[in-house]
N, C-alpha and C. Protein backbone atom coordinates (compact mmCIF):
# COMPACT_ATOMS: atom_id res chain seq x y z
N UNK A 1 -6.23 9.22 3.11
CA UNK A 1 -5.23 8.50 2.34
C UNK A 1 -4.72 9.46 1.26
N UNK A 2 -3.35 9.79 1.34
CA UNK A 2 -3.48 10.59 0.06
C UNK A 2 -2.67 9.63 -1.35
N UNK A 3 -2.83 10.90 -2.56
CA UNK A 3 -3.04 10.36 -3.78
C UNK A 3 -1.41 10.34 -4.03
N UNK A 4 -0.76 9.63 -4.57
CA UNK A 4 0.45 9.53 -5.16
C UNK A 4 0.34 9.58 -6.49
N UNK A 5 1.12 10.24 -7.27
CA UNK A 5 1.74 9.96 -9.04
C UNK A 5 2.74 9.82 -9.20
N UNK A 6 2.88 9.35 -10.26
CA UNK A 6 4.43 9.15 -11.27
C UNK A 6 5.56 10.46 -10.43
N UNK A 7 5.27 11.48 -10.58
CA UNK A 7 5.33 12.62 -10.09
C UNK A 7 6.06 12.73 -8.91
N UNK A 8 5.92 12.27 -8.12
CA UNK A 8 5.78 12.64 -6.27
C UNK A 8 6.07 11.28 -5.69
N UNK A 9 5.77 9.45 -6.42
CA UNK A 9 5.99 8.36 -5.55
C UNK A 9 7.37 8.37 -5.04
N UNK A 10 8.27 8.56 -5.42
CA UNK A 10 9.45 7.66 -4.76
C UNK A 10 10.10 8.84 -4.32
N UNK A 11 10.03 10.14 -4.59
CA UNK A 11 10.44 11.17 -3.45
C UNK A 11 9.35 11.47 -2.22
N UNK A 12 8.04 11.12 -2.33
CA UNK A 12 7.34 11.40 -1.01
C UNK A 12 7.86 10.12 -0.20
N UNK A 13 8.16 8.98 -0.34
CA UNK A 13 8.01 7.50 0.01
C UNK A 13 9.60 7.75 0.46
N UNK A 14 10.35 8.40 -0.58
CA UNK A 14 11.84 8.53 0.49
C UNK A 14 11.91 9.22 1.59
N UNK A 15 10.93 10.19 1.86
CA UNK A 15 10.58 11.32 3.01
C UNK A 15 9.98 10.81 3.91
N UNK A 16 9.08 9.34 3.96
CA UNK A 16 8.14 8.89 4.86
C UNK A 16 9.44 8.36 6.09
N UNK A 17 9.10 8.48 7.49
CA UNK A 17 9.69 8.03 8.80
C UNK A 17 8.78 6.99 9.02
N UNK A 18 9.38 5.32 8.55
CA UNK A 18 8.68 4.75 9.42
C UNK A 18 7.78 3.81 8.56
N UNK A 19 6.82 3.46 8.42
CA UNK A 19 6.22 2.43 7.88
C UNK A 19 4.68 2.98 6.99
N UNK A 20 4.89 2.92 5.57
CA UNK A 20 4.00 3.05 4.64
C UNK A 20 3.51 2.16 3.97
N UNK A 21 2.15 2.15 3.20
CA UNK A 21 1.10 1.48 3.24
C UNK A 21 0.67 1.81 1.93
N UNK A 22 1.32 1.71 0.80
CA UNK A 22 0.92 2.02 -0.50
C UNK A 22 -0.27 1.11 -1.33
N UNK A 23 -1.01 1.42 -1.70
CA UNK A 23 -2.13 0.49 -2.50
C UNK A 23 -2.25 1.47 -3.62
N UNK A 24 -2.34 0.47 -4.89
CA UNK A 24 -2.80 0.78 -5.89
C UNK A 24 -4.26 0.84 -6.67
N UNK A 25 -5.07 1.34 -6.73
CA UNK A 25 -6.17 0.83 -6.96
C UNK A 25 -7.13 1.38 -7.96
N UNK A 26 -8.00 1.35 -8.49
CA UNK A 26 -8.39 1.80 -9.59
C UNK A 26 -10.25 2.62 -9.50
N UNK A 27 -10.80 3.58 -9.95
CA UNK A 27 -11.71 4.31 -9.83
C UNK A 27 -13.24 2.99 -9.89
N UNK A 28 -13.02 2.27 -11.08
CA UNK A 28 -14.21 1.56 -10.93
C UNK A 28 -13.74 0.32 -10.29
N UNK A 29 -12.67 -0.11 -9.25
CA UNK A 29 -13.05 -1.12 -8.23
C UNK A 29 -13.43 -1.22 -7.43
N UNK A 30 -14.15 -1.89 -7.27
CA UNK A 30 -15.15 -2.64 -6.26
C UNK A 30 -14.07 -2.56 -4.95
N UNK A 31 -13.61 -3.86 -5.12
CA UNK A 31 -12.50 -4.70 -4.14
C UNK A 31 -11.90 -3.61 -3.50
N UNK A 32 -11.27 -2.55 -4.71
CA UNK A 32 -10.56 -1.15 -4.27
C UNK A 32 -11.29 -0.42 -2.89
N UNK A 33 -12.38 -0.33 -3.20
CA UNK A 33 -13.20 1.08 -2.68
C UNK A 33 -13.82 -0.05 -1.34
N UNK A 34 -14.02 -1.11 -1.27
CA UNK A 34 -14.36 -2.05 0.02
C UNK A 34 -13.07 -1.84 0.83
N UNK A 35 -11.41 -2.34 0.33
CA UNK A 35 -10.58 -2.14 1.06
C UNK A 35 -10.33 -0.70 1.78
N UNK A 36 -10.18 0.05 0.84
CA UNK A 36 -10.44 1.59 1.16
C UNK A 36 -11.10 1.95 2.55
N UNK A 37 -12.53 1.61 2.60
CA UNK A 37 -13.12 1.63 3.81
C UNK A 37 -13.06 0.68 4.54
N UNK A 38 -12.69 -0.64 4.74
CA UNK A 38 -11.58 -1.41 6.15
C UNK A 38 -10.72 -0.24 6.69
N UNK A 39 -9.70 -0.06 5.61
CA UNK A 39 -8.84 0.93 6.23
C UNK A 39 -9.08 2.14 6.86
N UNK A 40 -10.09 2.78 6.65
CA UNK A 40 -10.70 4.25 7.01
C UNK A 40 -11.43 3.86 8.09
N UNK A 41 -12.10 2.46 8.40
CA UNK A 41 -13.05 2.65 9.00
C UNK A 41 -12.50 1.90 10.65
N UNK A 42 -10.84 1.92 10.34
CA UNK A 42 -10.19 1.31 12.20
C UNK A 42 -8.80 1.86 12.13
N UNK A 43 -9.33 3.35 12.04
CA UNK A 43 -8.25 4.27 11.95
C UNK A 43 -6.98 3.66 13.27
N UNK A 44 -7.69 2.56 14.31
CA UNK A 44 -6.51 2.80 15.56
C UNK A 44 -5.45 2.05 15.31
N UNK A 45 -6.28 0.51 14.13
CA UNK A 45 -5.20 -0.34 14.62
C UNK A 45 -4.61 0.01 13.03
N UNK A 46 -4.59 1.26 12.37
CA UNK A 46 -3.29 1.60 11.57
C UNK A 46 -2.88 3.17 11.57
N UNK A 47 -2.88 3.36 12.54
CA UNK A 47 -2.65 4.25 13.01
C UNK A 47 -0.94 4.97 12.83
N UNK A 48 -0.06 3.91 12.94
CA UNK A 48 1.37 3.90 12.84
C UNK A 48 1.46 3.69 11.44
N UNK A 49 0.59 3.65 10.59
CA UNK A 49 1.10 3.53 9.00
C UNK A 49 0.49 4.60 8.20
N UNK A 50 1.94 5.02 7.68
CA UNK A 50 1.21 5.91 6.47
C UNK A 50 0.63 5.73 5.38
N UNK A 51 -0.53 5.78 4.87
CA UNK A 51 -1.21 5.19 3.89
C UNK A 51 -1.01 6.12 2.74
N UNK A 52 -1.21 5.46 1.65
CA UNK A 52 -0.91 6.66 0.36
C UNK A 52 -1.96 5.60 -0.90
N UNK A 53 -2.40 5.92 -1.86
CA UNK A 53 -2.89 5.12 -2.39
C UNK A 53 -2.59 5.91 -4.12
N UNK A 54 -2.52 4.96 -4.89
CA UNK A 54 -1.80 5.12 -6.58
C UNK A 54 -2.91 4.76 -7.02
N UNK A 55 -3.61 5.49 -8.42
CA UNK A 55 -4.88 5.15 -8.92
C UNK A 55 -4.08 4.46 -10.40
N UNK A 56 -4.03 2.77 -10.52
CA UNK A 56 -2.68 2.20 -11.17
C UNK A 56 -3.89 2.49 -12.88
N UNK A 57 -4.87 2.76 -12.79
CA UNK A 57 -5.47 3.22 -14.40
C UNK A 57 -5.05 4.77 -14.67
N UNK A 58 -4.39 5.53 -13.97
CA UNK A 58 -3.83 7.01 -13.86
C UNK A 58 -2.81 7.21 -14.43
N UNK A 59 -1.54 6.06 -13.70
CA UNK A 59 -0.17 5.64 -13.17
C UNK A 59 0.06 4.17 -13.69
N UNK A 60 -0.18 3.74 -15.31
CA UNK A 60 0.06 2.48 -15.50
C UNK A 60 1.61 2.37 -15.98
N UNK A 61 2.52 3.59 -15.58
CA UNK A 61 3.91 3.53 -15.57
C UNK A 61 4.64 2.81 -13.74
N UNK A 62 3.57 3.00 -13.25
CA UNK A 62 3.97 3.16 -11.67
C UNK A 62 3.29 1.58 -11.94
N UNK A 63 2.50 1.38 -12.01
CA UNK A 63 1.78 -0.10 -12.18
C UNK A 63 2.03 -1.31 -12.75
N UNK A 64 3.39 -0.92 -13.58
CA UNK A 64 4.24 -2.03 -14.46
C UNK A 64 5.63 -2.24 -13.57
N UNK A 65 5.79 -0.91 -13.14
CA UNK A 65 7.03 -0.69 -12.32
C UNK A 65 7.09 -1.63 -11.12
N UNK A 66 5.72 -2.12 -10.00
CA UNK A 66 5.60 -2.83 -9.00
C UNK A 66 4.88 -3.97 -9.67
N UNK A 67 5.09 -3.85 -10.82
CA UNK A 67 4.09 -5.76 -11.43
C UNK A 67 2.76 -5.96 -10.99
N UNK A 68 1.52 -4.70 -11.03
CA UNK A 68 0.61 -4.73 -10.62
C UNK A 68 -0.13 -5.74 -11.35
N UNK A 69 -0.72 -6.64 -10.77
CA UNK A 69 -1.64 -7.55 -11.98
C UNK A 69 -2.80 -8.01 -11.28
N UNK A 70 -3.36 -7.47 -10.35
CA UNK A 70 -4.78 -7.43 -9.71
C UNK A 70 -4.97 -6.19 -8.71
N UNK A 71 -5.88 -5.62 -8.72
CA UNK A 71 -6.07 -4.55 -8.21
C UNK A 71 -7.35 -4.95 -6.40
N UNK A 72 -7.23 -4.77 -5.70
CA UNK A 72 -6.35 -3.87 -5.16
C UNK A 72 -4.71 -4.62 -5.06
N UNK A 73 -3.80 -3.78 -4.78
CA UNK A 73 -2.49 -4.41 -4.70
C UNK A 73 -2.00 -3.64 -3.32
N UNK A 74 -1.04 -4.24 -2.12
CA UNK A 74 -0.92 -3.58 -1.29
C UNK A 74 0.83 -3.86 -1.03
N UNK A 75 1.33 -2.78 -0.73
CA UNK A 75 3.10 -2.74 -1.08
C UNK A 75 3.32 -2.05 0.28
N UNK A 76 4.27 -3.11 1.19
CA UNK A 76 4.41 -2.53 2.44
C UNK A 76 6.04 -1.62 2.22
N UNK A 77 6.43 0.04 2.69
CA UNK A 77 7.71 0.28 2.25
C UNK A 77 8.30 0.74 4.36
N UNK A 78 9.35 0.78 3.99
CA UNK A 78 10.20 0.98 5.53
C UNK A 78 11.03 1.92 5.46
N UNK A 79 10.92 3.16 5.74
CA UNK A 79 11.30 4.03 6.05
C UNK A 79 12.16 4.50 4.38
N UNK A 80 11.13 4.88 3.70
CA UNK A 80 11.56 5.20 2.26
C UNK A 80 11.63 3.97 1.25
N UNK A 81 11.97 2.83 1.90
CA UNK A 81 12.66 1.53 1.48
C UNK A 81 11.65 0.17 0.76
N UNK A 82 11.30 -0.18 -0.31
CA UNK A 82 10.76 -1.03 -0.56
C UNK A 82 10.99 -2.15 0.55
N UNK A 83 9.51 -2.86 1.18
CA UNK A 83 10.08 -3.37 1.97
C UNK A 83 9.32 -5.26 1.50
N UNK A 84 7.87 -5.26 1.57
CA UNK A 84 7.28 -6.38 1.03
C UNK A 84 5.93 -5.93 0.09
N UNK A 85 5.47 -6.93 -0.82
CA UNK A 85 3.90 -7.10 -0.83
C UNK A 85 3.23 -7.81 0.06
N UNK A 86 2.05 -7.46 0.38
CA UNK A 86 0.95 -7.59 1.48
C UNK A 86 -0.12 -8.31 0.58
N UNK A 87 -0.49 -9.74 1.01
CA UNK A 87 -1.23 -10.03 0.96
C UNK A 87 -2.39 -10.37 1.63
N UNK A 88 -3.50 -9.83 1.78
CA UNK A 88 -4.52 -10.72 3.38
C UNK A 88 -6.13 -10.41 2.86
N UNK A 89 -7.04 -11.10 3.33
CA UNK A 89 -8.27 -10.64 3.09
C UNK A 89 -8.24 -9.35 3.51
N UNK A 90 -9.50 -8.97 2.96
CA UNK A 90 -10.27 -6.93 3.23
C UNK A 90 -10.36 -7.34 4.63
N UNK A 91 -10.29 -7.53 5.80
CA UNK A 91 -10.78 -7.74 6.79
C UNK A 91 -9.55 -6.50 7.69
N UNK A 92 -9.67 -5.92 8.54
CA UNK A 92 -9.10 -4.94 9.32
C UNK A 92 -7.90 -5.74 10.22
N UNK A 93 -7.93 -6.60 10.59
CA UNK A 93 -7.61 -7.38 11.80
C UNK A 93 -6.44 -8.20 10.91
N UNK A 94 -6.77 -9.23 10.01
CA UNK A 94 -6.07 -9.86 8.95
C UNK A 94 -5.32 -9.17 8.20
N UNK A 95 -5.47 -7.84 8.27
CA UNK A 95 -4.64 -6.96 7.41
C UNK A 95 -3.46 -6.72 8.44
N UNK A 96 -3.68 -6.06 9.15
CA UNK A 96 -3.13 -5.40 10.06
C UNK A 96 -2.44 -7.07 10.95
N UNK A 97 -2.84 -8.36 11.03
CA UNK A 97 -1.68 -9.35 11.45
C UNK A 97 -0.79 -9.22 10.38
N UNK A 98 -1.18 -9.24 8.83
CA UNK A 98 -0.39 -9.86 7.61
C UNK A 98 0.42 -8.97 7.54
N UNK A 99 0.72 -7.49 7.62
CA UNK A 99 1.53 -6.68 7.85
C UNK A 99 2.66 -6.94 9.14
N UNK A 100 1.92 -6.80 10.23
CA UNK A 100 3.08 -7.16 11.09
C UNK A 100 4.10 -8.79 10.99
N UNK A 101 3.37 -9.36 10.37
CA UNK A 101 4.65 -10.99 10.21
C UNK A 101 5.38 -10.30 9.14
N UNK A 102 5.07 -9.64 8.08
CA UNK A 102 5.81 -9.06 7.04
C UNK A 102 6.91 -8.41 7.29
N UNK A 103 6.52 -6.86 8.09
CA UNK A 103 7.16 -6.32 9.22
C UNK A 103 8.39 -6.91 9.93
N UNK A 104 8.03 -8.22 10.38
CA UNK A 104 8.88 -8.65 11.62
C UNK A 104 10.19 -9.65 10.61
N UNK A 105 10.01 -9.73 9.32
CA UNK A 105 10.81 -10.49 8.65
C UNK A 105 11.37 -9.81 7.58
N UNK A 106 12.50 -10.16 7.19
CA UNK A 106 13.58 -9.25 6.74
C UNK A 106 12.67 -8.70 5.35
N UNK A 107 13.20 -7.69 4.41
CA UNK A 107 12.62 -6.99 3.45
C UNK A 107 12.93 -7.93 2.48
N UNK A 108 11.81 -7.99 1.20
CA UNK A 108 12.16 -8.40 0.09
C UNK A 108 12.77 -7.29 -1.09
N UNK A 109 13.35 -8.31 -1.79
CA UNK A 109 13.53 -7.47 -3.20
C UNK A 109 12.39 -7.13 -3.87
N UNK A 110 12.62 -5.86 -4.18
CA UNK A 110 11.72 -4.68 -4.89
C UNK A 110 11.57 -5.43 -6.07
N UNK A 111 10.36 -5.28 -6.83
CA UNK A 111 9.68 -6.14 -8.15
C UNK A 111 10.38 -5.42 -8.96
C-alpha cells in the first residue's frame, strides 16, 4: 500500500488509471492496522484497485479536506476522480461487495 501526503495526493490520484482505494488511517489504530491486513491478506479479490493509504495524524490538512471523523476512513476515486466513501465491515468479501455497488452507481460529490 503506499504512503500518500499533502505533497503527492491529488497529483498521484490524477495519474492513477482506473480505480483507487484511498484510506486514511492513523499509527496507533487498532481498526486501522486490522483493516490494513483484510486488505493485504486477499490480495486477489483487490487486485484491480490501487490502494494508497494517508496517515490522517501526519496529513490533518488532507483529513479536514475529506471530513475525516473516524478513522479508518475509506474514499473510493475513478480514474483520478473523487468518486464515493466506502463504507463496510473489516471483512474482505463485504468490502470488496460495498465497493462494487458504489462502483456500479454514479459518483458522488467530493466532501
Amino acid at each position: 500500500m503506499r504512503q500518500l501526503t499533502a505533497f503527492d495526493f491529488h497529483h498521484t490520484l490524477d495519474q492513477v488509471e482506473g480505480v483507487a482505494l484511498v484510506i486514511f488511517t492513523a499509527t496507533a489504530c487498532g481498526a486501522c492496522r486490522r483493516l490494513r491486513s483484510v486488505l493485504e491478506g486477499a490480495p486477489a479479490l483487490f487486485s484491480d484497485l490501487h490502494l494508497f493509504e494517508v496517515d490522517a495524524g501526519h496529513e490533518p490538512g488532507l483529513a479536514a479536506e475529506f471530513e475525516v471523523f473516524h478513522l479508518p476512513s475509506l474514499y473510493l476515486f475513478v480514474d483520478g476522480h473523487y468518486h464515493a466513501q466506502l463504507h463496510a465491515e473489516p471483512v474482505a468479501t463485504q468490502l470488496r461487495q460495498a465497493a462494487d455497488r458504489l462502483l456500479a452507481a454514479p459518483a458522488q460529490e467530493a466532501p
